[in-house]
N, C-alpha and C. Protein backbone atom coordinates (compact mmCIF):
# COMPACT_ATOMS: atom_id res chain seq x y z
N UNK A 1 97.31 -51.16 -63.38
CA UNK A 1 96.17 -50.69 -62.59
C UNK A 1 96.53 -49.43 -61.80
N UNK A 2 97.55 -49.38 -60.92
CA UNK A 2 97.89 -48.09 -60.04
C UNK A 2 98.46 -47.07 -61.31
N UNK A 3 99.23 -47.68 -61.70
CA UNK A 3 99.67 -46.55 -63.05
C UNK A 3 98.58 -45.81 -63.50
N UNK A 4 97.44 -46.33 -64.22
CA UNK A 4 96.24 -45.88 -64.39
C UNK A 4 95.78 -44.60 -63.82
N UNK A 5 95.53 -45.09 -62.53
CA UNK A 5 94.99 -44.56 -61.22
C UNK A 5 95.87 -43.02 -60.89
N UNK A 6 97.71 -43.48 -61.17
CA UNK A 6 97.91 -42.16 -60.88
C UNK A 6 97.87 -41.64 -62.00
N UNK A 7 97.72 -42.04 -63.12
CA UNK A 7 97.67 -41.41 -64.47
C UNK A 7 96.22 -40.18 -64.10
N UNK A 8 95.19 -40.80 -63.81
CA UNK A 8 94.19 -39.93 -63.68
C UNK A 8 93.98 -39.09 -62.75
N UNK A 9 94.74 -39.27 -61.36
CA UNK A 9 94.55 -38.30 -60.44
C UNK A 9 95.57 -36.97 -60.97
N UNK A 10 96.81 -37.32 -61.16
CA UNK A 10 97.74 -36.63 -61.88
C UNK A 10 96.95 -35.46 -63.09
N UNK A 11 95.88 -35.91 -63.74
CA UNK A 11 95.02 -35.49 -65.02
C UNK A 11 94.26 -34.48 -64.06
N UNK A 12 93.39 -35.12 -62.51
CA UNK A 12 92.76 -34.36 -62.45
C UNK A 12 92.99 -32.78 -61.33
N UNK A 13 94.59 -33.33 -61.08
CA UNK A 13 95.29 -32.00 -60.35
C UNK A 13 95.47 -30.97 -61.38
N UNK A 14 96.03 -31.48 -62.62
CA UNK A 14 96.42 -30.21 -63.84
C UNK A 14 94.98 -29.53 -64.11
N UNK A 15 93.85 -30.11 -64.19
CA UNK A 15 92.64 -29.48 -64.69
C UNK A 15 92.64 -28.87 -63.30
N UNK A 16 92.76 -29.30 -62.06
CA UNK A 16 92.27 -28.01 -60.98
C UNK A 16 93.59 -26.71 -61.04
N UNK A 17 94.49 -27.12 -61.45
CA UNK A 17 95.35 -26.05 -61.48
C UNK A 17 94.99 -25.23 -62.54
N UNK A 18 94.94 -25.82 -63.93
CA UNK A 18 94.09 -25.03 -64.69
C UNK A 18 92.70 -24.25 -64.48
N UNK A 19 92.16 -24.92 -63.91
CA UNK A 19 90.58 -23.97 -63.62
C UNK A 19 91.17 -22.83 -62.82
N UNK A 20 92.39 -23.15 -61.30
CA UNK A 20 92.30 -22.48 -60.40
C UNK A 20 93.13 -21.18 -61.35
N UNK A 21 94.41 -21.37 -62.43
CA UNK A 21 94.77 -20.58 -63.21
C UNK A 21 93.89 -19.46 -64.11
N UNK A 22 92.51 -19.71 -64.47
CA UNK A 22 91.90 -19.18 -65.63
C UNK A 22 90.70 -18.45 -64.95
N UNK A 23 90.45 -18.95 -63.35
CA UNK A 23 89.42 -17.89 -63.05
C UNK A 23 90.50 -16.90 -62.22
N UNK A 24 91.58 -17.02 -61.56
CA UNK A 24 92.42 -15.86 -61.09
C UNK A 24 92.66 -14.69 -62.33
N UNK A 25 93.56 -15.41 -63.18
CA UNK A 25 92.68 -14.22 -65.03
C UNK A 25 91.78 -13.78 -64.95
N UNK A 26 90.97 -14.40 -65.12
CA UNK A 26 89.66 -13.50 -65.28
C UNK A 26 88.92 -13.19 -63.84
N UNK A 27 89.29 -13.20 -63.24
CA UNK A 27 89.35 -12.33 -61.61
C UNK A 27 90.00 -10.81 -62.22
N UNK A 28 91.32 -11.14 -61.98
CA UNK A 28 92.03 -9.95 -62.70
C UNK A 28 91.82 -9.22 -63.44
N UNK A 29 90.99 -9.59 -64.49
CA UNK A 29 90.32 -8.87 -65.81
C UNK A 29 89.43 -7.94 -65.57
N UNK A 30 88.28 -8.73 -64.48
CA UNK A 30 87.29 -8.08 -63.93
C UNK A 30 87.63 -6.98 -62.83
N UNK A 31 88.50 -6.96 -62.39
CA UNK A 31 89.27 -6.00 -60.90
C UNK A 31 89.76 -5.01 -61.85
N UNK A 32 90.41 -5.44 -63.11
CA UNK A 32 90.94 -3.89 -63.92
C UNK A 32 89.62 -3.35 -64.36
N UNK A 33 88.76 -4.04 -64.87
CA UNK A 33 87.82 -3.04 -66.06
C UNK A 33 87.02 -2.52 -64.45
N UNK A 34 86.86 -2.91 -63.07
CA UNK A 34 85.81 -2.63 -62.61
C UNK A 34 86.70 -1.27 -62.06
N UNK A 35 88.03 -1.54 -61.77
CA UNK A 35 88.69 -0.27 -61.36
C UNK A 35 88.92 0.87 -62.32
N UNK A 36 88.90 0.85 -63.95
CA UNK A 36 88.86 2.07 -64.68
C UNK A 36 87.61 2.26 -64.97
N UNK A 37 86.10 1.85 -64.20
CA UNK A 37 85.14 2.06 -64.27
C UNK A 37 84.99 3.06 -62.90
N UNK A 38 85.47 2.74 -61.89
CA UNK A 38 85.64 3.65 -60.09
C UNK A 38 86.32 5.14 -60.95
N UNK A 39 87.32 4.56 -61.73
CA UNK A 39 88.59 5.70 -62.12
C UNK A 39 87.37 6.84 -63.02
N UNK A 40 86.84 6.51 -63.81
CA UNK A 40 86.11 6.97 -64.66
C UNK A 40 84.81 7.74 -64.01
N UNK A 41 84.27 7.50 -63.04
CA UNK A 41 83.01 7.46 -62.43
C UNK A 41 83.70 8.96 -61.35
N UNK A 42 84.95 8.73 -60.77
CA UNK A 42 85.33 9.57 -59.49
C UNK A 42 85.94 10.90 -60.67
N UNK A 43 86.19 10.37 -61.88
CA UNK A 43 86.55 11.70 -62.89
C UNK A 43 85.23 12.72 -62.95
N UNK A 44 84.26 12.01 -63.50
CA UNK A 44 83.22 12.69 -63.53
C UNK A 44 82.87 13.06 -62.66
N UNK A 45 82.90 13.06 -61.78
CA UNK A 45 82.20 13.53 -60.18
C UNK A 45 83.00 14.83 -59.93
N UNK A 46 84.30 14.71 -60.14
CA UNK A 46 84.73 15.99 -59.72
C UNK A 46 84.90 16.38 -61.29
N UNK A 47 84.54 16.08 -62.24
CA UNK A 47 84.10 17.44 -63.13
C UNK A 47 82.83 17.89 -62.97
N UNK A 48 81.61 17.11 -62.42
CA UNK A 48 80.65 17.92 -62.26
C UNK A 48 80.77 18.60 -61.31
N UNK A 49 80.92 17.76 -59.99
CA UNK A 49 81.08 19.26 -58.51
C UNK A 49 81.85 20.80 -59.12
N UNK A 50 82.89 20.15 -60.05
CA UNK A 50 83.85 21.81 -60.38
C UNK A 50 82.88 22.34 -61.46
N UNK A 51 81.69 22.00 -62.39
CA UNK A 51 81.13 22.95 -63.01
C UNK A 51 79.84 23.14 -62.32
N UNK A 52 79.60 22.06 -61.51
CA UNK A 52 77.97 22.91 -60.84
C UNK A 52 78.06 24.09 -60.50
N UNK A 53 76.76 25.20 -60.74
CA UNK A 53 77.23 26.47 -60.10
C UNK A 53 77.03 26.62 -58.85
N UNK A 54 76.97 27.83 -58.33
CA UNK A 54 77.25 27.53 -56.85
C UNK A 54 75.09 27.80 -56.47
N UNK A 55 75.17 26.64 -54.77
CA UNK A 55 73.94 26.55 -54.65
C UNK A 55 73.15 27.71 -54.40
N UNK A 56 71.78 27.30 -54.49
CA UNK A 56 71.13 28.75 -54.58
C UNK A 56 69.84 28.49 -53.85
N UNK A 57 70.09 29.49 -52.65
CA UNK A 57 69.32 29.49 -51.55
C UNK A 57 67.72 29.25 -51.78
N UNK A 58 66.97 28.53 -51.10
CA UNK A 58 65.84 27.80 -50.84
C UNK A 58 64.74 29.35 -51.51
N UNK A 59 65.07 30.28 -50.34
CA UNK A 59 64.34 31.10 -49.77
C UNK A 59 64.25 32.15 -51.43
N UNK A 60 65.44 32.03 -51.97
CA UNK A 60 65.52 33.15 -53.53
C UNK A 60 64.51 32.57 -54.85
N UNK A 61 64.20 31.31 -54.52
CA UNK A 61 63.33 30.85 -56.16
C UNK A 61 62.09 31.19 -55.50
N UNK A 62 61.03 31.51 -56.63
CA UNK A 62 60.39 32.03 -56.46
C UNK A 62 59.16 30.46 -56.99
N UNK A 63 57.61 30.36 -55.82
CA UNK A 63 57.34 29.23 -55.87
C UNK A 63 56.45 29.53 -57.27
N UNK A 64 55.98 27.86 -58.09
CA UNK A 64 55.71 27.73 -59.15
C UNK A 64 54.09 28.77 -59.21
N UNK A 65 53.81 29.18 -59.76
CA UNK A 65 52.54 29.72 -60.33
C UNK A 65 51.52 28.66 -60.12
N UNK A 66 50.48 28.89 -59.69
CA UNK A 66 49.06 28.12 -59.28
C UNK A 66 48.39 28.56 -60.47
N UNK A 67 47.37 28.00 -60.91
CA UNK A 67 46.43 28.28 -61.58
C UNK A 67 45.22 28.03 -61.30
């Protein structure tokens, strides 16, 4: 009867160690792809700021045509 008993509590520490094992993984998984997604996102940003041309004053465009 107690044998049993620790037989199954014993069963149900390995499954919490396992669960607590397989979402820290895939924690991890998600922290890399979301960080070469930041990495990727802050690339582009400063390739666009370095090819935007430079701004161009309010007062120089000329307003749209009325009809």
């Amino acid at each position: 009867m107690w044998r049993q008993v620790l037989i199954i509590l014993a069963l149900m520490v390995l499954a919490g160690v396992l669960g607590v094992a397989v979402t820290m993984y895939t924690y991890e998984e998600r922290l890399q792809a979301l960080d070469a997604r930041v990495t990727l996102f802050e690339t582009l940003r400063i390739e666009a700021v370095v090819t935007d041309p430079p701004n161009v004053e309010p007062e120089s465009i000329s307003p749209p045509l009325m009809y």
